[in-house]
Protein backbone atom coordinates (compact mmCIF):
# COMPACT_ATOMS: atom_id res chain seq x y z
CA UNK A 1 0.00 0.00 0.00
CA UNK A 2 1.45 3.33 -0.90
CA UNK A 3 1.37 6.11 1.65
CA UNK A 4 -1.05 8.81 0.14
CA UNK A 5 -3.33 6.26 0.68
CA UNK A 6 -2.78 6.19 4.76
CA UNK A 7 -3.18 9.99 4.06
CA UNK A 8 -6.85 9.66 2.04
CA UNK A 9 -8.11 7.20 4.73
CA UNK A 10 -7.33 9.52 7.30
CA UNK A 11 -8.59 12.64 5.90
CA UNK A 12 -11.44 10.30 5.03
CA UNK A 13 -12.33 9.69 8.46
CA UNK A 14 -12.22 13.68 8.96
CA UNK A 15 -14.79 14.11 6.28
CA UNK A 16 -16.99 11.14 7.43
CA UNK A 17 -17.48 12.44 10.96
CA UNK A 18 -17.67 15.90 9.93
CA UNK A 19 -20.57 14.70 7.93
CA UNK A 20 -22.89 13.81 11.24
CA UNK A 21 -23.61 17.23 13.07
CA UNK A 22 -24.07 18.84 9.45
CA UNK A 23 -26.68 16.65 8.35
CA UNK A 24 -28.32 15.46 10.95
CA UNK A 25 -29.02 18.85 12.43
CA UNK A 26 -30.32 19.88 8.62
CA UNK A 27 -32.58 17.60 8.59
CA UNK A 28 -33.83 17.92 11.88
CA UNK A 29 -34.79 21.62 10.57
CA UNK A 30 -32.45 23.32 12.74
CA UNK A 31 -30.05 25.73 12.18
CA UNK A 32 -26.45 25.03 12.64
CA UNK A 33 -23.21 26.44 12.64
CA UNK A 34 -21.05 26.10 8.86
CA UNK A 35 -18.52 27.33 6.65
CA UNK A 36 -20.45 29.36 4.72
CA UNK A 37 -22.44 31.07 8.04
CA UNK A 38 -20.78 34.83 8.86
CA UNK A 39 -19.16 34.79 10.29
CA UNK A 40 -17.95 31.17 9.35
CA UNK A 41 -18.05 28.32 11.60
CA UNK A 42 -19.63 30.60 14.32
CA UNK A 43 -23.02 32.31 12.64
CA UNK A 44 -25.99 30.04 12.13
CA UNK A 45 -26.86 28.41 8.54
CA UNK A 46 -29.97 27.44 7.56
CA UNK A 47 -30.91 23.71 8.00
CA UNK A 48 -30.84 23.25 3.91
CA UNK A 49 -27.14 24.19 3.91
CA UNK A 50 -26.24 22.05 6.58
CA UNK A 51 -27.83 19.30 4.56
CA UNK A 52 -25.83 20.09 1.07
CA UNK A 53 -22.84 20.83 3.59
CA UNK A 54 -23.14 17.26 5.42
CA UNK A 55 -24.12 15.27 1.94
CA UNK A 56 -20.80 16.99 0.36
CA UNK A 57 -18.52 15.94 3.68
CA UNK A 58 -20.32 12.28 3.03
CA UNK A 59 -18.70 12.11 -0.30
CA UNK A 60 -15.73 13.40 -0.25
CA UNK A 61 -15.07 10.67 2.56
CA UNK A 62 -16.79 7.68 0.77
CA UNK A 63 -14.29 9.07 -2.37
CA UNK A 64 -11.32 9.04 -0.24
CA UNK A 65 -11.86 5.94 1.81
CA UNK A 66 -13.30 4.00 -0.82
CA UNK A 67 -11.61 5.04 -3.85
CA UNK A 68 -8.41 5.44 -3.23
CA UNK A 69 -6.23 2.63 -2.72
CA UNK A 70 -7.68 -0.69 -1.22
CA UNK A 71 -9.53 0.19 2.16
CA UNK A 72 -10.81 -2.64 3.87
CA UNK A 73 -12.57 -2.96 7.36
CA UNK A 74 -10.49 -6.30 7.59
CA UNK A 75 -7.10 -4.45 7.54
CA UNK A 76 -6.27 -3.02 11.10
CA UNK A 77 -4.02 -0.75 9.77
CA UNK A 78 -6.73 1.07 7.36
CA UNK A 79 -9.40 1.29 9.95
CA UNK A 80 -7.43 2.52 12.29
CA UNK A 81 -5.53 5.11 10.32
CA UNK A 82 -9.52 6.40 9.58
CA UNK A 83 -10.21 6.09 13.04
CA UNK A 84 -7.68 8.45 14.10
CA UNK A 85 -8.85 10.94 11.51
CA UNK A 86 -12.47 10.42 12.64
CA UNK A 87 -11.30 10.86 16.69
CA UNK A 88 -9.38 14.17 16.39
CA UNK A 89 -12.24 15.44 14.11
CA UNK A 90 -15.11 14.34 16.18
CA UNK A 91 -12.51 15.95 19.02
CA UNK A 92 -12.22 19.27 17.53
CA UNK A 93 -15.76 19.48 16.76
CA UNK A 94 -16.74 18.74 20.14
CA UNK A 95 -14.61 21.94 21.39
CA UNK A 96 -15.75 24.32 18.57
CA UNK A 97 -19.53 23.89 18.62
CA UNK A 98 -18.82 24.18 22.20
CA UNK A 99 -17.85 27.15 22.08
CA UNK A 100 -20.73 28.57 19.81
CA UNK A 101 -23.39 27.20 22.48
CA UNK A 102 -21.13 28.77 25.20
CA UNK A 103 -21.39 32.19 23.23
CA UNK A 104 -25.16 31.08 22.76
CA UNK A 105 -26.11 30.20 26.27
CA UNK A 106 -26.16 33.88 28.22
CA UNK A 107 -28.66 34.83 25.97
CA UNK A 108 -31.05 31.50 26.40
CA UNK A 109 -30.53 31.78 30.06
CA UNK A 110 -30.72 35.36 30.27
CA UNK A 111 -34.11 35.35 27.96
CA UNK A 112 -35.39 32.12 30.33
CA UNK A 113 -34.77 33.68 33.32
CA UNK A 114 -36.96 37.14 32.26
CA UNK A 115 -39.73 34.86 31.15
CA UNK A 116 -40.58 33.99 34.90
């Protein structure tokens, strides 16, 4: 195996989790933080974005972990190489949509706290 395919499985993985919060908040008809939100990655994007944005991050992984190279979820090595990626993604989204609801969260409380 050559190693720009370790590379496509990893940034496969990326792409693959990066796929859940996008879509599944899209199609739950909520709004959601994306790249294309201003300002990016902290403003709110409508829920049909978030579903073109999650569909695209679906693809790109299924083209990088399935069409490049050999993947196979036999092969430690493969899986765990898209594993990684999938960890430090699902890591780093954890701490930046974390710290959108954090910037979010005054308000709510704030706004729940008047309505008493």
């Amino acid at each position: 195996m050559k190693w720009y395919h370790y590379i496509a499985y990893f940034f496969g993985g990326v792409f693959l989790v990066n796929f859940v919060p996008h879509f599944t908040n899209g199609v739950s008809g909520r709004s959601f933080p994306s790249p294309f939100a201003s300002p990016p990655g902290q403003g709110l994007s409508p829920a049909w974005v978030n579903v073109l944005w999650g569909l695209f991050n679906l693809l790109v992984g299924y083209l990088l972990v399935c069409r490049v190279g050999t993947f196979s979820l036999r092969k430690t090595r493969d899986v765990t190489v898209a594993g990684i990626g999938a960890l430090l993604m699902a890591l780093m989204l954890a701490q930046a949509f974390a710290r959108v609801s954090a910037v979010r969260q005054p308000v709510y409380v704030a706004t729940a706290a008047k309505s008493r």
